[in-house]
PDB file of N, CA and C in Angstrom:
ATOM      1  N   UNK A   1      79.506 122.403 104.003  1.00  0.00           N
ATOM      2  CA  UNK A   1      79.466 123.852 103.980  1.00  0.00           C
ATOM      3  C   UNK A   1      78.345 124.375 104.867  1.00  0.00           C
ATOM      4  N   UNK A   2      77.706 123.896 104.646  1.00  0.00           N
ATOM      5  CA  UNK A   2      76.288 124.383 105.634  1.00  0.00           C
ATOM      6  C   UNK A   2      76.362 124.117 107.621  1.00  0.00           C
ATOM      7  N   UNK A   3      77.105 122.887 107.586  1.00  0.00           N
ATOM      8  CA  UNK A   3      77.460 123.242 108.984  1.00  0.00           C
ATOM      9  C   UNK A   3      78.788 124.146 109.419  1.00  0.00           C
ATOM     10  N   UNK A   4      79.678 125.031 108.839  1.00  0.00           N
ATOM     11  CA  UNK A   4      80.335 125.280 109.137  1.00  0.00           C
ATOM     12  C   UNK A   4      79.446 127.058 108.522  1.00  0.00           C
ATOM     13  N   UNK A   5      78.983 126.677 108.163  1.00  0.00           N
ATOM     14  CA  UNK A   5      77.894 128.144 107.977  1.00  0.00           C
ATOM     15  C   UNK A   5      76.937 128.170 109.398  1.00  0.00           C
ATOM     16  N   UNK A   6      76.583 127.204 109.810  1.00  0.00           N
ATOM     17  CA  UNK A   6      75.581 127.050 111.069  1.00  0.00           C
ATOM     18  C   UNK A   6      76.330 127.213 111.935  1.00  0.00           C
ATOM     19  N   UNK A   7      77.590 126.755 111.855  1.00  0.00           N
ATOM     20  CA  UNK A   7      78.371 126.882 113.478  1.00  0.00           C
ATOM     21  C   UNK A   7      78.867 128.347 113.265  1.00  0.00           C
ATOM     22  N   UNK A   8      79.101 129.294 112.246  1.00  0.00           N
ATOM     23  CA  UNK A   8      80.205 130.651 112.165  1.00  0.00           C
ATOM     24  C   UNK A   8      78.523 131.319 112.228  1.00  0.00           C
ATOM     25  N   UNK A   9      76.887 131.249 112.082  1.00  0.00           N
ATOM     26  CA  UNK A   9      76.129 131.935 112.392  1.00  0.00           C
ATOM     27  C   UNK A   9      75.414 131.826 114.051  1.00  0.00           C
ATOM     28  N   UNK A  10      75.679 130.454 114.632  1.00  0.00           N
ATOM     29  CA  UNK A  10      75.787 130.586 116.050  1.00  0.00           C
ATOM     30  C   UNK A  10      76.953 131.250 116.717  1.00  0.00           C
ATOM     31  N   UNK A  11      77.819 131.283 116.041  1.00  0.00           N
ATOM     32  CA  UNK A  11      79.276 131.894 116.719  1.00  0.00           C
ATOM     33  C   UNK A  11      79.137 133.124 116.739  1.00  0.00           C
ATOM     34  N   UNK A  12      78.897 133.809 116.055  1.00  0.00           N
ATOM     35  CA  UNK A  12      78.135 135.366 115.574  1.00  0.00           C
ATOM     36  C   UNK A  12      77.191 135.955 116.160  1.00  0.00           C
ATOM     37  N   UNK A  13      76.538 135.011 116.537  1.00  0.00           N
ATOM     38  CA  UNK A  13      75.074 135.274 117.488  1.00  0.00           C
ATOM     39  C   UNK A  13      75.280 135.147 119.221  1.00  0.00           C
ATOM     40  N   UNK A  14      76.285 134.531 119.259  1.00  0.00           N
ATOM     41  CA  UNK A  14      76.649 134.238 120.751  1.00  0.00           C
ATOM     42  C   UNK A  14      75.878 133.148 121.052  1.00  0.00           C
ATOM     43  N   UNK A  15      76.231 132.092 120.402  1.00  0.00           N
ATOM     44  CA  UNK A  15      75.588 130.615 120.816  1.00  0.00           C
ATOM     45  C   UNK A  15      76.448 130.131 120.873  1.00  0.00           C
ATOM     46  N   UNK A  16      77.439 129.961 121.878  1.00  0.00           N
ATOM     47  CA  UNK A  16      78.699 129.098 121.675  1.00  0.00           C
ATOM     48  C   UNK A  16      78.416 127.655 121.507  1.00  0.00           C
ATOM     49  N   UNK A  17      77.827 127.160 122.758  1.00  0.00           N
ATOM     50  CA  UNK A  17      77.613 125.685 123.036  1.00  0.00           C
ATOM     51  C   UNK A  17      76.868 124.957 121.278  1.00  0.00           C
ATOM     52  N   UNK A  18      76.074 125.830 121.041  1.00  0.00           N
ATOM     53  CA  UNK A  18      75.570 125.198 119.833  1.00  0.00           C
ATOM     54  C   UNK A  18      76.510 125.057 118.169  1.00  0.00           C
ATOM     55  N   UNK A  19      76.871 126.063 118.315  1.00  0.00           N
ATOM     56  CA  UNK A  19      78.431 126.306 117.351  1.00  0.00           C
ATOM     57  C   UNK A  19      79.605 125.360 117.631  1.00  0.00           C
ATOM     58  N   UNK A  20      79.909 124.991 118.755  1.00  0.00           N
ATOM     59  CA  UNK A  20      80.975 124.152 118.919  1.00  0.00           C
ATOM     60  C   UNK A  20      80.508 122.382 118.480  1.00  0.00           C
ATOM     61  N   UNK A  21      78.714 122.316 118.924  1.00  0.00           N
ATOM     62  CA  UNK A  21      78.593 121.200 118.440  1.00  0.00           C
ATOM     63  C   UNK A  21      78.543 121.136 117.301  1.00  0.00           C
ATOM     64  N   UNK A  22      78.058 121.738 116.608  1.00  0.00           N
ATOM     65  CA  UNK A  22      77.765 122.005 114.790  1.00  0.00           C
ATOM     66  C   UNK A  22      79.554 122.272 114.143  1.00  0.00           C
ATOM     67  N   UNK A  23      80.301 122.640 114.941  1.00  0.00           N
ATOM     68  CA  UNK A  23      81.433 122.513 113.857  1.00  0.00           C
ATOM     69  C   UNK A  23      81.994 121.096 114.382  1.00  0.00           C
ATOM     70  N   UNK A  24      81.863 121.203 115.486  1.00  0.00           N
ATOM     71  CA  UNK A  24      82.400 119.134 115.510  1.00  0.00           C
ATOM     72  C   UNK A  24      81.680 118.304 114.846  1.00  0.00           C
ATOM     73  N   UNK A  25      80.007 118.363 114.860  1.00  0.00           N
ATOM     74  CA  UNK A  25      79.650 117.866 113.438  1.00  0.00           C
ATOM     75  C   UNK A  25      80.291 117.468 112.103  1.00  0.00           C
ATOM     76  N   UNK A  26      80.630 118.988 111.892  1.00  0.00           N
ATOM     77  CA  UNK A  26      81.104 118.999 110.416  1.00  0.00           C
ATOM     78  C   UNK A  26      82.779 118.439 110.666  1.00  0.00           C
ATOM     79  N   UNK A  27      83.367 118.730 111.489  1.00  0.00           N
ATOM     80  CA  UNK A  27      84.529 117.999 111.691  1.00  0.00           C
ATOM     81  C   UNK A  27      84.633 116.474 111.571  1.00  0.00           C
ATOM     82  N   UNK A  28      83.251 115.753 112.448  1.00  0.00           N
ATOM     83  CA  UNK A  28      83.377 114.086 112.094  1.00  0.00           C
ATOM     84  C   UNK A  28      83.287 114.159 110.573  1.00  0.00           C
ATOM     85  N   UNK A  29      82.194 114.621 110.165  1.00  0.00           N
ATOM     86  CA  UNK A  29      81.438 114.123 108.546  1.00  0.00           C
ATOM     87  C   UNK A  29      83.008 114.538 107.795  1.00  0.00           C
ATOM     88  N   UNK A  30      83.611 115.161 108.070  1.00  0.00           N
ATOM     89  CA  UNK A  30      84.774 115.549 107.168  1.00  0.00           C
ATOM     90  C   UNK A  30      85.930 114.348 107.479  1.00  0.00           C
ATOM     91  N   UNK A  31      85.962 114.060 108.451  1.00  0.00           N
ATOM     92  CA  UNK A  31      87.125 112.553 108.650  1.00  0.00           C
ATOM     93  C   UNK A  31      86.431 111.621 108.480  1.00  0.00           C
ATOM     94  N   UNK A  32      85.243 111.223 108.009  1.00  0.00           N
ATOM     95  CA  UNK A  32      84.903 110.097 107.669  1.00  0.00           C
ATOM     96  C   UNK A  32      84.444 109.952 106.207  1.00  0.00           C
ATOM     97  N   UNK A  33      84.652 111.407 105.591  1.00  0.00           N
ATOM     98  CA  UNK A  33      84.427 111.703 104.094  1.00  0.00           C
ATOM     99  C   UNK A  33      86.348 111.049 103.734  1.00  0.00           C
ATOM    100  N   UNK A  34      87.361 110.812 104.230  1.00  0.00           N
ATOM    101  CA  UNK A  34      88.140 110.791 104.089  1.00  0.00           C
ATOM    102  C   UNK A  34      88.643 109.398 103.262  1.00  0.00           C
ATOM    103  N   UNK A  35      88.055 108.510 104.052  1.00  0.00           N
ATOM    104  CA  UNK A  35      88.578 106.771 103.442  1.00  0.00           C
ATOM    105  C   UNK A  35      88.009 107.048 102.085  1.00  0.00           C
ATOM    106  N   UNK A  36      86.762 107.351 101.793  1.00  0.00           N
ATOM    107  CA  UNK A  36      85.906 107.479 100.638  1.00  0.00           C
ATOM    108  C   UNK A  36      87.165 108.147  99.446  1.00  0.00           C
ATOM    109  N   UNK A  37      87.270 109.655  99.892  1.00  0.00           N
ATOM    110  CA  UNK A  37      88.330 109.801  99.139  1.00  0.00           C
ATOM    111  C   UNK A  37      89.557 109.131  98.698  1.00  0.00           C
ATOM    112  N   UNK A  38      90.025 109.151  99.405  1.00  0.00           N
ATOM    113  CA  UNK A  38      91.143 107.564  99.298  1.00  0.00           C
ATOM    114  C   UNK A  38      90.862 106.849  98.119  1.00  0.00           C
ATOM    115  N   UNK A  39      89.654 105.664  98.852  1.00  0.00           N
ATOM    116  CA  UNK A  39      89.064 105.130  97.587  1.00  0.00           C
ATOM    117  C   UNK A  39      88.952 105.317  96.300  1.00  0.00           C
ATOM    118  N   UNK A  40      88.132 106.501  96.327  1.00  0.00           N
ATOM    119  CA  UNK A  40      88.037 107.039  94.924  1.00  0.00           C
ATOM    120  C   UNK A  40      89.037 107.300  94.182  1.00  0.00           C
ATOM    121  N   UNK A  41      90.395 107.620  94.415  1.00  0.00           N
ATOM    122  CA  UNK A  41      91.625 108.507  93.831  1.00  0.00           C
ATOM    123  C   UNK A  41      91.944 106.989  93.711  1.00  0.00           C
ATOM    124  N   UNK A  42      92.030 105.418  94.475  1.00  0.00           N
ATOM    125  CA  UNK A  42      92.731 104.436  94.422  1.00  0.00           C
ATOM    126  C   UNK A  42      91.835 103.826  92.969  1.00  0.00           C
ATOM    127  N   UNK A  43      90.811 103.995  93.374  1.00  0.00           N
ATOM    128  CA  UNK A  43      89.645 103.118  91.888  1.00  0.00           C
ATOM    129  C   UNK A  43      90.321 103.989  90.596  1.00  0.00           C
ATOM    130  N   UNK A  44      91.204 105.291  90.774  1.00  0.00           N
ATOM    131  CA  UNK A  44      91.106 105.851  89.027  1.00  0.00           C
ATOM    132  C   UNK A  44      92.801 105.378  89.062  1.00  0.00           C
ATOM    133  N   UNK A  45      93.798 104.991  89.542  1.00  0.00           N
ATOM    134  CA  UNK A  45      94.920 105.287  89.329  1.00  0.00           C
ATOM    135  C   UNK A  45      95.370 103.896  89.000  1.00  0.00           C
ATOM    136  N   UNK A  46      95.983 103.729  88.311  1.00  0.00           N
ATOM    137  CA  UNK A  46      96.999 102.486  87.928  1.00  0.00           C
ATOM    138  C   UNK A  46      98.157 101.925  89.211  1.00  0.00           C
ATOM    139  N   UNK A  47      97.650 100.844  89.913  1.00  0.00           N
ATOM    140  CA  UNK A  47      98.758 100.255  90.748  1.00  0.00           C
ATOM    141  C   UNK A  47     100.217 101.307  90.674  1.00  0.00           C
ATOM    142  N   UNK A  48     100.784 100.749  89.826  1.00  0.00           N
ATOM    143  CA  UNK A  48     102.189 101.356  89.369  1.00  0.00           C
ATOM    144  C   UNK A  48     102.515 102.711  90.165  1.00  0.00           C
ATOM    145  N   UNK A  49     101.386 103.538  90.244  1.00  0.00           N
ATOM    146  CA  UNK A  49     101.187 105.231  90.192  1.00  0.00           C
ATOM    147  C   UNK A  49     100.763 105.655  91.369  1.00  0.00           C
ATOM    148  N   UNK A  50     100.284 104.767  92.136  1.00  0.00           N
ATOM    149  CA  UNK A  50      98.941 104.255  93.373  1.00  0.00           C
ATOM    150  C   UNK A  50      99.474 105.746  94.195  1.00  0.00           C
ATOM    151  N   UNK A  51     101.319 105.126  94.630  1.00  0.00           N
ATOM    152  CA  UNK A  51     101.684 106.377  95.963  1.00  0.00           C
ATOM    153  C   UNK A  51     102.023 107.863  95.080  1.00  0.00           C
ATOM    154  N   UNK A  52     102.397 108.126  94.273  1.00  0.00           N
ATOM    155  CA  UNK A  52     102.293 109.305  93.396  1.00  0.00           C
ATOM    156  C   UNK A  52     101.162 110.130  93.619  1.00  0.00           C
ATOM    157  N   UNK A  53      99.961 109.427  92.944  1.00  0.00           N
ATOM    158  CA  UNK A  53      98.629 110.031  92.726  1.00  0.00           C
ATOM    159  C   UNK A  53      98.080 110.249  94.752  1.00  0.00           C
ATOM    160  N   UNK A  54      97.995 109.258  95.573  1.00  0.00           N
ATOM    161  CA  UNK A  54      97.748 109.340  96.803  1.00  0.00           C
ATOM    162  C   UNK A  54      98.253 111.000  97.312  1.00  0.00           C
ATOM    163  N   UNK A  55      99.902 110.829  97.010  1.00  0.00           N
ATOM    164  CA  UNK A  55     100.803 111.840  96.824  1.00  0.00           C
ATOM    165  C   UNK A  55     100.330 113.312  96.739  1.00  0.00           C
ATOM    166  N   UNK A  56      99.904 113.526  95.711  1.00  0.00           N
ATOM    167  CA  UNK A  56      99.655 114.508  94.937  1.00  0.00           C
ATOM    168  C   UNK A  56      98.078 114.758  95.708  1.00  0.00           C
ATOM    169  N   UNK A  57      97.020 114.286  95.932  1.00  0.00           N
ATOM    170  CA  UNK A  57      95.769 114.671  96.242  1.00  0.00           C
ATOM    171  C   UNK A  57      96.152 114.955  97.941  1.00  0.00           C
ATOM    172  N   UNK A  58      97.262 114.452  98.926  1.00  0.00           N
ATOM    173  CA  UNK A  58      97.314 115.100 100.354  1.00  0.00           C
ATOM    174  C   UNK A  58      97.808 115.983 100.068  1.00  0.00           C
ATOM    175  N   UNK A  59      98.958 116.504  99.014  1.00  0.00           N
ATOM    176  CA  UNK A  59      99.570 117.692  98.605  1.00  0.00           C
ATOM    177  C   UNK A  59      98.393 118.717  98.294  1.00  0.00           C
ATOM    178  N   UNK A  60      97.649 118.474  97.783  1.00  0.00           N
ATOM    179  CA  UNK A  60      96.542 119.170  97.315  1.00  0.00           C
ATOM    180  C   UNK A  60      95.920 120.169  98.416  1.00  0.00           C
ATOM    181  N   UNK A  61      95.217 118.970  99.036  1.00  0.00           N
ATOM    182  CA  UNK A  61      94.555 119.050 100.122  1.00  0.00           C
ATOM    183  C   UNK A  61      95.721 120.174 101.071  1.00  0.00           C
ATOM    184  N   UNK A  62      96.893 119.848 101.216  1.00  0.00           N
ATOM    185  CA  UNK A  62      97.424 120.665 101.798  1.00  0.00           C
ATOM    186  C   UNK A  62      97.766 122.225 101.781  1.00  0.00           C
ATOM    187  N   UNK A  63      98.051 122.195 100.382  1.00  0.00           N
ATOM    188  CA  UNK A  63      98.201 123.230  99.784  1.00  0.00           C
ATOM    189  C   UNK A  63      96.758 124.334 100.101  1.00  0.00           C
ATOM    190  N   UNK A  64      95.439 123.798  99.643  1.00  0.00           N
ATOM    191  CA  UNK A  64      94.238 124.498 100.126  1.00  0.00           C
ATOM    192  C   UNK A  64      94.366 124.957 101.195  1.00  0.00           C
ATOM    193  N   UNK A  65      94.477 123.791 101.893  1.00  0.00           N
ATOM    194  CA  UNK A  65      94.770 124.205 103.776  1.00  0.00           C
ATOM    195  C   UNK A  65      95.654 125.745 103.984  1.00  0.00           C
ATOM    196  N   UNK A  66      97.157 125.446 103.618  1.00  0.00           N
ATOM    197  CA  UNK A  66      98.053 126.377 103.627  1.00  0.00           C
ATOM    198  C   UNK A  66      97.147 127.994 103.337  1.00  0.00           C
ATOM    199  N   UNK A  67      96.098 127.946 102.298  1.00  0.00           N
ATOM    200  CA  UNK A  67      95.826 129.242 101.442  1.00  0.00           C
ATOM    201  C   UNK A  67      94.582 130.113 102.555  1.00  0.00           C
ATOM    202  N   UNK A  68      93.900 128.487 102.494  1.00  0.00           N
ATOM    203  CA  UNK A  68      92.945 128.972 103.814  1.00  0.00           C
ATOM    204  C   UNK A  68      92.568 129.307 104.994  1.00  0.00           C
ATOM    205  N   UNK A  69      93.828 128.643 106.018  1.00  0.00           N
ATOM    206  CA  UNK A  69      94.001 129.070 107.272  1.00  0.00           C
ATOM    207  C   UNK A  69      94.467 130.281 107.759  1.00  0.00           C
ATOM    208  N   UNK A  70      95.274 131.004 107.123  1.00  0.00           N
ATOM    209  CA  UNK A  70      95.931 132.155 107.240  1.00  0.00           C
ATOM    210  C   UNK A  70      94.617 133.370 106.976  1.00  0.00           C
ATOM    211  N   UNK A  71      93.650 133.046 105.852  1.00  0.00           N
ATOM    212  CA  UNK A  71      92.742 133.917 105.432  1.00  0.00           C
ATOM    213  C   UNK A  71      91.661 133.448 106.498  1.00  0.00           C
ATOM    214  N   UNK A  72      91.224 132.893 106.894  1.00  0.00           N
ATOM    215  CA  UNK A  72      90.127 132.496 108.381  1.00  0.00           C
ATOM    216  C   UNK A  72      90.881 132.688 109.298  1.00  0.00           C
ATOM    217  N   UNK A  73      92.196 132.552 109.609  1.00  0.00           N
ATOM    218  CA  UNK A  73      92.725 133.524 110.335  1.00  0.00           C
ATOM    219  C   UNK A  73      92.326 134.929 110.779  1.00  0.00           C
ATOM    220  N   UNK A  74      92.958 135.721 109.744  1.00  0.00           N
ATOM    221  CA  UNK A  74      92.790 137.065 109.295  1.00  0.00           C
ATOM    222  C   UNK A  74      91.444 137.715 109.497  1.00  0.00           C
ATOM    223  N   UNK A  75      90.347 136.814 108.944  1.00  0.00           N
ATOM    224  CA  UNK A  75      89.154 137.104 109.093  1.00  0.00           C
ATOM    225  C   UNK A  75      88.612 137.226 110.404  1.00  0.00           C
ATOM    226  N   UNK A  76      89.039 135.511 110.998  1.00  0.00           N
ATOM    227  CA  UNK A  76      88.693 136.027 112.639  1.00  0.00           C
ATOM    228  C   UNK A  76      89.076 136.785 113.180  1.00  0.00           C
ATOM    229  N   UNK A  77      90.293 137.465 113.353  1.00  0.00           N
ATOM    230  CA  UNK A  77      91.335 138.250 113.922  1.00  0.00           C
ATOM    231  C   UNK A  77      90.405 139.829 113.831  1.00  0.00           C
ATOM    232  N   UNK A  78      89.830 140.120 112.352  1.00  0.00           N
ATOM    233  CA  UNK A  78      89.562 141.126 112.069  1.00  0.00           C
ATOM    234  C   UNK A  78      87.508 141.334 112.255  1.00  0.00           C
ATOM    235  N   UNK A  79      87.212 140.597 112.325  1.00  0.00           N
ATOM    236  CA  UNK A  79      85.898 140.418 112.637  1.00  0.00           C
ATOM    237  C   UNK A  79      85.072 139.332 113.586  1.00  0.00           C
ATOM    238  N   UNK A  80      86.137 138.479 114.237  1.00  0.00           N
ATOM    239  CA  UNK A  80      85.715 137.398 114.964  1.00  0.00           C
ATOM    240  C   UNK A  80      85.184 136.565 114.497  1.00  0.00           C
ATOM    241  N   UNK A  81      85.082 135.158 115.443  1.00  0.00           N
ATOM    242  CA  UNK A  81      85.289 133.462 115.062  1.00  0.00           C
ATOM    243  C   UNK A  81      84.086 133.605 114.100  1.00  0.00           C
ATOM    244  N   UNK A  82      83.160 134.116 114.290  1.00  0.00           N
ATOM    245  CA  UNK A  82      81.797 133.509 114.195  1.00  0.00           C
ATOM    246  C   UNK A  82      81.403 134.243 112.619  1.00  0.00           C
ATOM    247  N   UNK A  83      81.915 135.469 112.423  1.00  0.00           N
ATOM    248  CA  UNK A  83      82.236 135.641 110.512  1.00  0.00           C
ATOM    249  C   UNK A  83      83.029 134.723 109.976  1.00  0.00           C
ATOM    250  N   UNK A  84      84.019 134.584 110.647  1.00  0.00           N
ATOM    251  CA  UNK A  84      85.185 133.933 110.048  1.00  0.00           C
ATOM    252  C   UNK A  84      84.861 132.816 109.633  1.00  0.00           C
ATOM    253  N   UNK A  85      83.904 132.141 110.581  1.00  0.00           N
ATOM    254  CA  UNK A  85      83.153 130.518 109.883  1.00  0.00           C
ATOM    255  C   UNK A  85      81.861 130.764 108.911  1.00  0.00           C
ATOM    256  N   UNK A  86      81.269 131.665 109.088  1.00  0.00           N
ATOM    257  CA  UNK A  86      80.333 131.915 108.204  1.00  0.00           C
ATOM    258  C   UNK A  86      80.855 132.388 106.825  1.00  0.00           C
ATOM    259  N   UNK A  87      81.820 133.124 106.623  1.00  0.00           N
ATOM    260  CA  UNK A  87      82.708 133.995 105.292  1.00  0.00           C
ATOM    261  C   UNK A  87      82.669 132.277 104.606  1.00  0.00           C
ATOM    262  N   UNK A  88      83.451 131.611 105.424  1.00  0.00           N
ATOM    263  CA  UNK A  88      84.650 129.934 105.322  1.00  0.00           C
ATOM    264  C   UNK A  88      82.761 128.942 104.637  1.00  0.00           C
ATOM    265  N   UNK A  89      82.210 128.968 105.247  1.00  0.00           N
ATOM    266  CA  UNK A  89      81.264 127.881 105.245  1.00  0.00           C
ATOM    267  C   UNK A  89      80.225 128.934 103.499  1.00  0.00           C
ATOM    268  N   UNK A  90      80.573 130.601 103.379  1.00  0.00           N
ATOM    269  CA  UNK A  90      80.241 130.841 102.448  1.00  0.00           C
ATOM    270  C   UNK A  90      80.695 130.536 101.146  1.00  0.00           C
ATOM    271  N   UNK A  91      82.289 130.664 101.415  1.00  0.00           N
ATOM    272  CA  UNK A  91      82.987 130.833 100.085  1.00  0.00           C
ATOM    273  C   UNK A  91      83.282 128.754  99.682  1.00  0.00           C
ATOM    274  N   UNK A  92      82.613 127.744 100.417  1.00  0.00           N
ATOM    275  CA  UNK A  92      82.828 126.520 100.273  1.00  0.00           C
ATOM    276  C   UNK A  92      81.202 126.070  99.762  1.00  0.00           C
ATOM    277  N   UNK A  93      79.991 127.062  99.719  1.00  0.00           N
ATOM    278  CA  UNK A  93      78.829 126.808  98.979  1.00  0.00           C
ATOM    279  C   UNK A  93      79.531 127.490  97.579  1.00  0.00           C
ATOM    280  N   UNK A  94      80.120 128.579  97.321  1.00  0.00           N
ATOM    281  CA  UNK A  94      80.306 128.844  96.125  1.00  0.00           C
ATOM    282  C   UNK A  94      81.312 128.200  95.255  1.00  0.00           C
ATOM    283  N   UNK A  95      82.269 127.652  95.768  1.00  0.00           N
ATOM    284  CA  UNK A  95      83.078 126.663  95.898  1.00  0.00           C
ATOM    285  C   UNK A  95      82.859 125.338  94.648  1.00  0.00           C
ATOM    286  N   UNK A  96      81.363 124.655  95.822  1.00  0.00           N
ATOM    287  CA  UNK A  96      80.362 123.594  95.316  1.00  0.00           C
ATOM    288  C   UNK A  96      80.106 124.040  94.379  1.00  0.00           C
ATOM    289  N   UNK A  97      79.280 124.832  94.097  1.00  0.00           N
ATOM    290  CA  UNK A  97      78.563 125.886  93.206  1.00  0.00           C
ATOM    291  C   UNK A  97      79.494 125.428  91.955  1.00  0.00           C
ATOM    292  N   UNK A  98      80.751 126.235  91.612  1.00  0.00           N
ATOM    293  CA  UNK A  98      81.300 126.711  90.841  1.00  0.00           C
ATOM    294  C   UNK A  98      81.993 125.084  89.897  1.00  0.00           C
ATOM    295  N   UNK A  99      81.957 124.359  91.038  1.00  0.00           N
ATOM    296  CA  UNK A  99      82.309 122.447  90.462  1.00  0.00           C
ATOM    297  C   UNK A  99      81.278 121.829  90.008  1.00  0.00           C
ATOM    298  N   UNK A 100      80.113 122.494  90.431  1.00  0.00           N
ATOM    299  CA  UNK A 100      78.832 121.849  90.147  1.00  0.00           C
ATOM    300  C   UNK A 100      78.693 120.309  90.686  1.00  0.00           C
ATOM    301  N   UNK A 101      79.114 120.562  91.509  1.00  0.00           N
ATOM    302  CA  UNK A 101      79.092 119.134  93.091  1.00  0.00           C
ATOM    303  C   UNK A 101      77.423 118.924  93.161  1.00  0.00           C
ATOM    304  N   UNK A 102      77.108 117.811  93.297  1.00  0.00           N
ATOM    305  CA  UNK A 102      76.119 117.400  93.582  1.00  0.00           C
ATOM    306  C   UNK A 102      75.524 116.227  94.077  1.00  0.00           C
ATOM    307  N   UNK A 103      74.915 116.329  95.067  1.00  0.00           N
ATOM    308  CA  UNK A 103      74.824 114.792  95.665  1.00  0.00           C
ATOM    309  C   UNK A 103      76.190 113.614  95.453  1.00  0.00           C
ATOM    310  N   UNK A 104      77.225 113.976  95.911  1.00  0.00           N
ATOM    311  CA  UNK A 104      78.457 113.707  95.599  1.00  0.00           C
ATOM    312  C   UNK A 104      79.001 113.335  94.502  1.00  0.00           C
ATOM    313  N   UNK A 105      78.503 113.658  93.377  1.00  0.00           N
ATOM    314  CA  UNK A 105      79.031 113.679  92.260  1.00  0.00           C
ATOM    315  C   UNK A 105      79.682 114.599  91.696  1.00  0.00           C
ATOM    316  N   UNK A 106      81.264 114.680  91.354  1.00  0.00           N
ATOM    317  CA  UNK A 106      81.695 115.996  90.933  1.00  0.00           C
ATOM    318  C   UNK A 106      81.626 116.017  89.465  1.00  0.00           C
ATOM    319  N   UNK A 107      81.359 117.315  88.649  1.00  0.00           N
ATOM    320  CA  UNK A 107      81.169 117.517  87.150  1.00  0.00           C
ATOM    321  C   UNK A 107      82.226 118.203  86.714  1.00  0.00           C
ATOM    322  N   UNK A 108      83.767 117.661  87.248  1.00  0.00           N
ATOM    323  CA  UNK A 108      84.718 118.075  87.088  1.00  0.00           C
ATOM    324  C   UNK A 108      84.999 117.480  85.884  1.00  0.00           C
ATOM    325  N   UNK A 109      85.719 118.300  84.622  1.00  0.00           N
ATOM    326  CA  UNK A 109      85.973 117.483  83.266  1.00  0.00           C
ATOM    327  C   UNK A 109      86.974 116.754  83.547  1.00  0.00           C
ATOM    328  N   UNK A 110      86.776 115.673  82.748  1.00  0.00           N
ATOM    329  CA  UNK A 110      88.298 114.361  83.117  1.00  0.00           C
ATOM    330  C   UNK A 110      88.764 114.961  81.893  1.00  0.00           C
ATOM    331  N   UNK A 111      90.117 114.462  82.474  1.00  0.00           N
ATOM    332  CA  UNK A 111      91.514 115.324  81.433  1.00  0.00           C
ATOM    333  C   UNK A 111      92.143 113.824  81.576  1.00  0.00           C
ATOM    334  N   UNK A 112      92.481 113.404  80.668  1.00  0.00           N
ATOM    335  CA  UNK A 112      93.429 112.299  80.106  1.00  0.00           C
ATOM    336  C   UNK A 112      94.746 112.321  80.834  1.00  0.00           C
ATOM    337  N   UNK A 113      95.147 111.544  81.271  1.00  0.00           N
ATOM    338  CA  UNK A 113      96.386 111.885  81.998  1.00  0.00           C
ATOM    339  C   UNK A 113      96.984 110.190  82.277  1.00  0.00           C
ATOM    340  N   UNK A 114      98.622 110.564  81.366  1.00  0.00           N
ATOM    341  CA  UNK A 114      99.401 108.927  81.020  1.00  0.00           C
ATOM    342  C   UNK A 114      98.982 108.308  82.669  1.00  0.00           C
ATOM    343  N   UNK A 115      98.858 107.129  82.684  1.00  0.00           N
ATOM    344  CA  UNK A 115      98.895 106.374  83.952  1.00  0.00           C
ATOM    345  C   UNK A 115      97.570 106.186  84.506  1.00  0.00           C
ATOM    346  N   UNK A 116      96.809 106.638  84.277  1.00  0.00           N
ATOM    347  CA  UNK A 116      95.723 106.894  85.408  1.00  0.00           C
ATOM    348  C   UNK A 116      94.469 105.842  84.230  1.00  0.00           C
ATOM    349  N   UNK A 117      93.794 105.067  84.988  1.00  0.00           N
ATOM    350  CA  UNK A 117      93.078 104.397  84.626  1.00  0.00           C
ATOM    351  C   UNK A 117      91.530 105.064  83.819  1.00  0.00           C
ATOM    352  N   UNK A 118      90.546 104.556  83.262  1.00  0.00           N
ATOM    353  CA  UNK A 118      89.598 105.012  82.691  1.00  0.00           C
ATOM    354  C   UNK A 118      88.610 105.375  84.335  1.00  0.00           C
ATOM    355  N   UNK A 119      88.054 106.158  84.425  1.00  0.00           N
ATOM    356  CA  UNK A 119      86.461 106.426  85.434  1.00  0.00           C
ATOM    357  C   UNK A 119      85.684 105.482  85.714  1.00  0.00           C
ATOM    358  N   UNK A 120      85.199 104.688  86.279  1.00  0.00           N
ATOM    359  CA  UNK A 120      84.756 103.437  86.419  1.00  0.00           C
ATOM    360  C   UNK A 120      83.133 104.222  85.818  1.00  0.00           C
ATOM    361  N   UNK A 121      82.137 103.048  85.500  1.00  0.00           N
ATOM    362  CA  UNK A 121      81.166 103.758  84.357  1.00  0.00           C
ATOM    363  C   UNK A 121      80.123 103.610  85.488  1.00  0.00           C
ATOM    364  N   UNK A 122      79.172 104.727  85.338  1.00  0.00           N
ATOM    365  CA  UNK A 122      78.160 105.005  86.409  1.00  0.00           C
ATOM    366  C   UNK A 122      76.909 104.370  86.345  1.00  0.00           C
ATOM    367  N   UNK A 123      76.706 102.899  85.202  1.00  0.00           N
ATOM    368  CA  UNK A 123      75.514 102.567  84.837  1.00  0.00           C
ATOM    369  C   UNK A 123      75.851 101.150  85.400  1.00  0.00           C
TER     370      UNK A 123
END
């Protein structure tokens, strides 16, 4: 969130060159946050369930996508690139915020759900 807040407040300011590096920044760290995810969704799910659950979290992911591009769209369209990443890089600190994300730990409540294996234990 913070580089895509740094690149939409250079974009805003008329720093292009520095904005384009700071959102490719955040562009690598985001495809290489990716296997990790993977991982993680593969460590909670039961073999059996593996492409389902895989399934369901790119659906996810997609679905966000779908909600958000059109609205950073809109935003740029109506106030230019450089709000539009700052609004985007705002509403993804409150985002964090609101999951209570932290040092990559999410404090999302686990909900029981047939198939899916126990949380692997953090001690």
């Amino acid at each position: 969130a913070g580089f895509v807040l740094l690149a939409g407040l250079s974009a805003w300011q008329d720093v292009a060159l520095f904005s384009i590096l700071v959102y490719l920044g955040w562009y690598l760290l985001y495809n290489v946050r990716r296997p990790m995810t993977v991982a993680l969704v593969t460590d909670r799910i039961e073999q059996r369930v593996m492409a389902s659950g895989l399934s369901v979290e790119s659906q996810f992911t997609t679905l966000i996508t779908v909600v958000a591009a059109p609205a950073l769209g809109a935003l740029a369209d109506r106030f230019g690139v450089g709000v539009a990443l700052f609004a985007f890089g705002v509403g993804m600190l409150l985002l964090a915020r609101l999951l209570h994300l932290e040092e990559g730990k999410a404090r999302i409540p686990q909900v029981a759900v047939p198939g899916m294996a126990d949380p692997p234990d953090e001690g």
